[in-house]
C-alpha atoms as a PDB file:
ATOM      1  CA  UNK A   1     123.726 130.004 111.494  1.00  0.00           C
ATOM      2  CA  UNK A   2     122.383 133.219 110.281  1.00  0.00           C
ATOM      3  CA  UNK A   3     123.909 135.860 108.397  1.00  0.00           C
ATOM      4  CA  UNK A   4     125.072 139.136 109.741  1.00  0.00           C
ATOM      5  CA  UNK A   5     124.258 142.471 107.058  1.00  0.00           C
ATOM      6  CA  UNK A   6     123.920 145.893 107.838  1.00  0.00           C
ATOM      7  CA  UNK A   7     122.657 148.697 105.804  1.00  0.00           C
ATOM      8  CA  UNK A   8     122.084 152.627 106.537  1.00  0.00           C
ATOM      9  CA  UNK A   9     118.824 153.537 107.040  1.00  0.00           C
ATOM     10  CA  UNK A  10     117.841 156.371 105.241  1.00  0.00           C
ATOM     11  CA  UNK A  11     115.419 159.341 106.010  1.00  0.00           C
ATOM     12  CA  UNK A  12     113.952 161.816 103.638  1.00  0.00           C
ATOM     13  CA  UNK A  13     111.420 164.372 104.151  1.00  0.00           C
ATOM     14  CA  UNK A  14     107.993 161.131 104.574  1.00  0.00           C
ATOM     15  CA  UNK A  15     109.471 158.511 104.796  1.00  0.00           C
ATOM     16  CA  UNK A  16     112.366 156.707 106.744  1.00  0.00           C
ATOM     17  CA  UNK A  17     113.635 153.371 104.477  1.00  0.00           C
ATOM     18  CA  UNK A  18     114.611 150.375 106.592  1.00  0.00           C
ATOM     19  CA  UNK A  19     114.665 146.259 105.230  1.00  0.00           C
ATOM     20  CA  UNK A  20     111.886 144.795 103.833  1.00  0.00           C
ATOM     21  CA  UNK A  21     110.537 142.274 105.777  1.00  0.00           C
ATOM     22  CA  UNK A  22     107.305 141.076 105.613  1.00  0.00           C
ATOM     23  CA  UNK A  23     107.838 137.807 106.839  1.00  0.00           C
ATOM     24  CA  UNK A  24     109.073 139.561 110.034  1.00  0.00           C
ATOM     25  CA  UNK A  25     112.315 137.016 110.256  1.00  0.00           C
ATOM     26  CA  UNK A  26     114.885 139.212 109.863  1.00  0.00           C
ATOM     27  CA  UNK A  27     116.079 140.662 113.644  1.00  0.00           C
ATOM     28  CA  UNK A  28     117.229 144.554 114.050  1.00  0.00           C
ATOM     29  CA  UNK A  29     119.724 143.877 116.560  1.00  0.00           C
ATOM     30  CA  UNK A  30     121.664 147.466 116.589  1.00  0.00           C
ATOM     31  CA  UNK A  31     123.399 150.711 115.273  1.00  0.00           C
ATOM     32  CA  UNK A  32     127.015 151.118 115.156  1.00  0.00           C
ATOM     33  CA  UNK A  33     128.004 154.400 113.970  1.00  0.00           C
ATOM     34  CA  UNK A  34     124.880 154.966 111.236  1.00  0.00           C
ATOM     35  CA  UNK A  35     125.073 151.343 110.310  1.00  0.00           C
ATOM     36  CA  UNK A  36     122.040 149.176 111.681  1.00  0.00           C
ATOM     37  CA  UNK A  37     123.060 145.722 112.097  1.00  0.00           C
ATOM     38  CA  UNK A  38     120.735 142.651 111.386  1.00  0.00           C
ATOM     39  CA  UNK A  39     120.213 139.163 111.878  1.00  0.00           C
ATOM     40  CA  UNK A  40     119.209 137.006 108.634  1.00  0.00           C
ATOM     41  CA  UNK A  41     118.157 133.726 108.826  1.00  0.00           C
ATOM     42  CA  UNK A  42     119.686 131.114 106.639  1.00  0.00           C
ATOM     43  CA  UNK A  43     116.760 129.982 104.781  1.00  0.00           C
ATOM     44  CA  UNK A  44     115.733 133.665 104.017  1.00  0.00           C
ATOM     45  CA  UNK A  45     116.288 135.391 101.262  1.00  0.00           C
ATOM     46  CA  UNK A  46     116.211 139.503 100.681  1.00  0.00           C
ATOM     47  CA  UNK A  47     114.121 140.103  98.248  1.00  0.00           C
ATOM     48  CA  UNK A  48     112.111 143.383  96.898  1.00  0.00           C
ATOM     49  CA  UNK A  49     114.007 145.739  98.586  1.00  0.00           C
ATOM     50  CA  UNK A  50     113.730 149.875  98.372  1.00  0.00           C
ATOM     51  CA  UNK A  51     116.729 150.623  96.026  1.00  0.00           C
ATOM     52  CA  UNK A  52     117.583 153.881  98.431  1.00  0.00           C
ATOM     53  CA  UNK A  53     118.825 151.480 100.425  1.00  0.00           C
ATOM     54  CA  UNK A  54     122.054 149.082 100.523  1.00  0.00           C
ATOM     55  CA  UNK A  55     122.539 145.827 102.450  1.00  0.00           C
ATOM     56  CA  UNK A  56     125.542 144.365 102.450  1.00  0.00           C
ATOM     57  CA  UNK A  57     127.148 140.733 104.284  1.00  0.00           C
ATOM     58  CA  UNK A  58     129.634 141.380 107.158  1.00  0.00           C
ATOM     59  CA  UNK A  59     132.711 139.669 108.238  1.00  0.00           C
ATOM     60  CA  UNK A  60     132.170 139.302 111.760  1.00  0.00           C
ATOM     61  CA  UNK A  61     135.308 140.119 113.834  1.00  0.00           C
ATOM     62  CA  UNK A  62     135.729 139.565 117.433  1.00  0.00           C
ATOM     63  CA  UNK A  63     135.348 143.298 118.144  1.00  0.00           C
ATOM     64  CA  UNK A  64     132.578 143.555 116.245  1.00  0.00           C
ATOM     65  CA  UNK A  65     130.909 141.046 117.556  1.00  0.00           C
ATOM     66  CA  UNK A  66     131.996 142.498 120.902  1.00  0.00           C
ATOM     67  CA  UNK A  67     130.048 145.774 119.829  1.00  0.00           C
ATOM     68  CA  UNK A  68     127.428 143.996 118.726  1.00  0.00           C
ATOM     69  CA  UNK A  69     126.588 142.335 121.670  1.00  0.00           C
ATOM     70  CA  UNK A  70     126.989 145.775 123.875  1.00  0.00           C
ATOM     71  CA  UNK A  71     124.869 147.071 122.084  1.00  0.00           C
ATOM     72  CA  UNK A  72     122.042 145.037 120.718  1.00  0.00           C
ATOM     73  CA  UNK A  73     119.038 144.959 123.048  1.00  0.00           C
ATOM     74  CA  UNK A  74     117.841 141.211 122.006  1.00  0.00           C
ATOM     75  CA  UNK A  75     121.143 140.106 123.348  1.00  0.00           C
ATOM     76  CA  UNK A  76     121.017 141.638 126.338  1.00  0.00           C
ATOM     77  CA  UNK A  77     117.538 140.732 127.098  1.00  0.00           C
ATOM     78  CA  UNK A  78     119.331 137.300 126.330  1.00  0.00           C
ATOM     79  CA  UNK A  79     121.387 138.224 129.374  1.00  0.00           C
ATOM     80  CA  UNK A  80     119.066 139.468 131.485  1.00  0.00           C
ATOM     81  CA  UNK A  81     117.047 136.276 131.765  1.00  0.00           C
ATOM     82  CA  UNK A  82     120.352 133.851 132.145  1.00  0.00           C
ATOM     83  CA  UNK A  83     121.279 136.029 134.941  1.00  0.00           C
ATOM     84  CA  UNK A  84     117.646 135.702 136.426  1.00  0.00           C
ATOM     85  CA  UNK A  85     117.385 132.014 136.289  1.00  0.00           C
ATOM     86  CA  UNK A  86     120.513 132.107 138.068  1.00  0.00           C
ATOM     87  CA  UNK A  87     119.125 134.771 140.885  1.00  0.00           C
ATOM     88  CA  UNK A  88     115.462 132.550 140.722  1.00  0.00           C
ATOM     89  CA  UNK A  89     117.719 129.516 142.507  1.00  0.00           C
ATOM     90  CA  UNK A  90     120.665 131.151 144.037  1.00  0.00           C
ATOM     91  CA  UNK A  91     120.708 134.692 145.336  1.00  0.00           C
ATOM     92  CA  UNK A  92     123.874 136.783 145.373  1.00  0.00           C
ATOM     93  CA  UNK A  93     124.963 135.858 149.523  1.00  0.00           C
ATOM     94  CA  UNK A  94     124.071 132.210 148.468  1.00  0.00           C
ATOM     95  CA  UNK A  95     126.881 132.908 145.467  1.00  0.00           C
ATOM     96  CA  UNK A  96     128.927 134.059 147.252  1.00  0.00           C
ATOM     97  CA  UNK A  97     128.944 131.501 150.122  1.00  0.00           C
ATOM     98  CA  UNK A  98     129.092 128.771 147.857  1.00  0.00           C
ATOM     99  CA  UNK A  99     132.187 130.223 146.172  1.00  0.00           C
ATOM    100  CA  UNK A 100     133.917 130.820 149.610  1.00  0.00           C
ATOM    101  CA  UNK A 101     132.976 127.480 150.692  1.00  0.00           C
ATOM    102  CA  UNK A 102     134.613 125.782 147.764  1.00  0.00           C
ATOM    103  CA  UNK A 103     137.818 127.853 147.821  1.00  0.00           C
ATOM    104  CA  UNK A 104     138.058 126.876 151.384  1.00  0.00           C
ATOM    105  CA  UNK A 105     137.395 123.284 151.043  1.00  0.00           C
ATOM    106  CA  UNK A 106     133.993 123.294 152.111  1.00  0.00           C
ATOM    107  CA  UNK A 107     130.553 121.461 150.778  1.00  0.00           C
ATOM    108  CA  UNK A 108     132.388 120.762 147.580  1.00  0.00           C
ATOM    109  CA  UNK A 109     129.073 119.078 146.380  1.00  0.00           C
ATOM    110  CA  UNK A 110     127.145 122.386 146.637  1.00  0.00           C
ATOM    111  CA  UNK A 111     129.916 123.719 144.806  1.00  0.00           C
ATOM    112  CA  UNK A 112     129.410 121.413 141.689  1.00  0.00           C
ATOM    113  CA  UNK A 113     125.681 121.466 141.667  1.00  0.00           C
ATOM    114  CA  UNK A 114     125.585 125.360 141.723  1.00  0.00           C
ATOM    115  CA  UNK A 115     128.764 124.888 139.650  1.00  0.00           C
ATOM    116  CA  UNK A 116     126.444 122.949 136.402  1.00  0.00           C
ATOM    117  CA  UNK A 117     123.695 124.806 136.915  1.00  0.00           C
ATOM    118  CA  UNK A 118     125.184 127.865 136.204  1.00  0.00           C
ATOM    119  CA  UNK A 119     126.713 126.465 133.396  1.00  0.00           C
ATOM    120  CA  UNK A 120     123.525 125.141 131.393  1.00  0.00           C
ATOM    121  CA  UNK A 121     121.849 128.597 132.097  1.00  0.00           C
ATOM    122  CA  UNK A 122     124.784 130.257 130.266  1.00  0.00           C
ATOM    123  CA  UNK A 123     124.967 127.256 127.724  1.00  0.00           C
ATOM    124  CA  UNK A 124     121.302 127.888 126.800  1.00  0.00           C
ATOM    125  CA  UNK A 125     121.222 131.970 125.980  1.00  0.00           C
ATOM    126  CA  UNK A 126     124.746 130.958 124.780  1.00  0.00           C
ATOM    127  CA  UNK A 127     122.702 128.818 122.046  1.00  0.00           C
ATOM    128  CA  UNK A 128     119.748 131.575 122.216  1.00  0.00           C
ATOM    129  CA  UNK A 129     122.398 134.065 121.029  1.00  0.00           C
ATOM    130  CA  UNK A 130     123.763 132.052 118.405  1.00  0.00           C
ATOM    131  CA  UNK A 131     120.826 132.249 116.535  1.00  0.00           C
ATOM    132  CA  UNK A 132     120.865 135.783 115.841  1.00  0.00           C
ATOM    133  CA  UNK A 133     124.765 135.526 115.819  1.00  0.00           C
END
């Protein structure tokens, strides 16, 4: 599980000071009121770092993790492609249909196949998000 810092990135008149990180592991994922959020990985460690700058570990609540994932484009591409696998087998009216069908009784076994499919697409970016969260 990696570890959640932010820091402010600071701009003077050349240069504008953001993390270190040559290794390019460590994932941007967004700004919440001046603070840039990002994603560490576990076996990474922070090191030579400009000293205008301060990261610190957060304490992820459930609102900011909310905020988090509002805002943070890597988590919405996330979304984007679970909600296209979905649309590449089943397109909105066959959704809907399905949905109908089942609340009125009908083709049940559509139901449950549409039903588990859905449910490993959002199990998968589910596990895609949790490695940046």
């Amino acid at each position: 599980m990696p570890s959640i810092m932010k820091y402010r990135k600071i701009t003077d008149k050349y240069t504008t000071y953001t993390v270190n990180d040559e290794e390019n592991r460590i994932t941007e994922l967004c700004t919440i009121n001046g603070d840039t959020y990002i994603s560490v990985p576990d076996d990474f460690i922070l090191a030579n770092q400009s000293q205008k700058i301060k990261i610190v570990p957060v304490t992820m609540t459930d609102d900011l993790k909310k905020q988090i994932e509002e805002k943070s484009s890597h988590i919405q591409l996330i979304n984007q492609r679970v909600r296209g696998k979905i649309r590449d087998k089943y397109a909105i009216e066959d959704e809907i249909k399905i949905i109908r069908n089942k609340i009125n009784g009908v083709k049940v076994d559509k139901y449950a196949a549409y039903h588990q499919y859905v449910e490993d697409c959002i199990q998968e970016g589910n596990l895609q998000k949790a490695k940046l969260l």
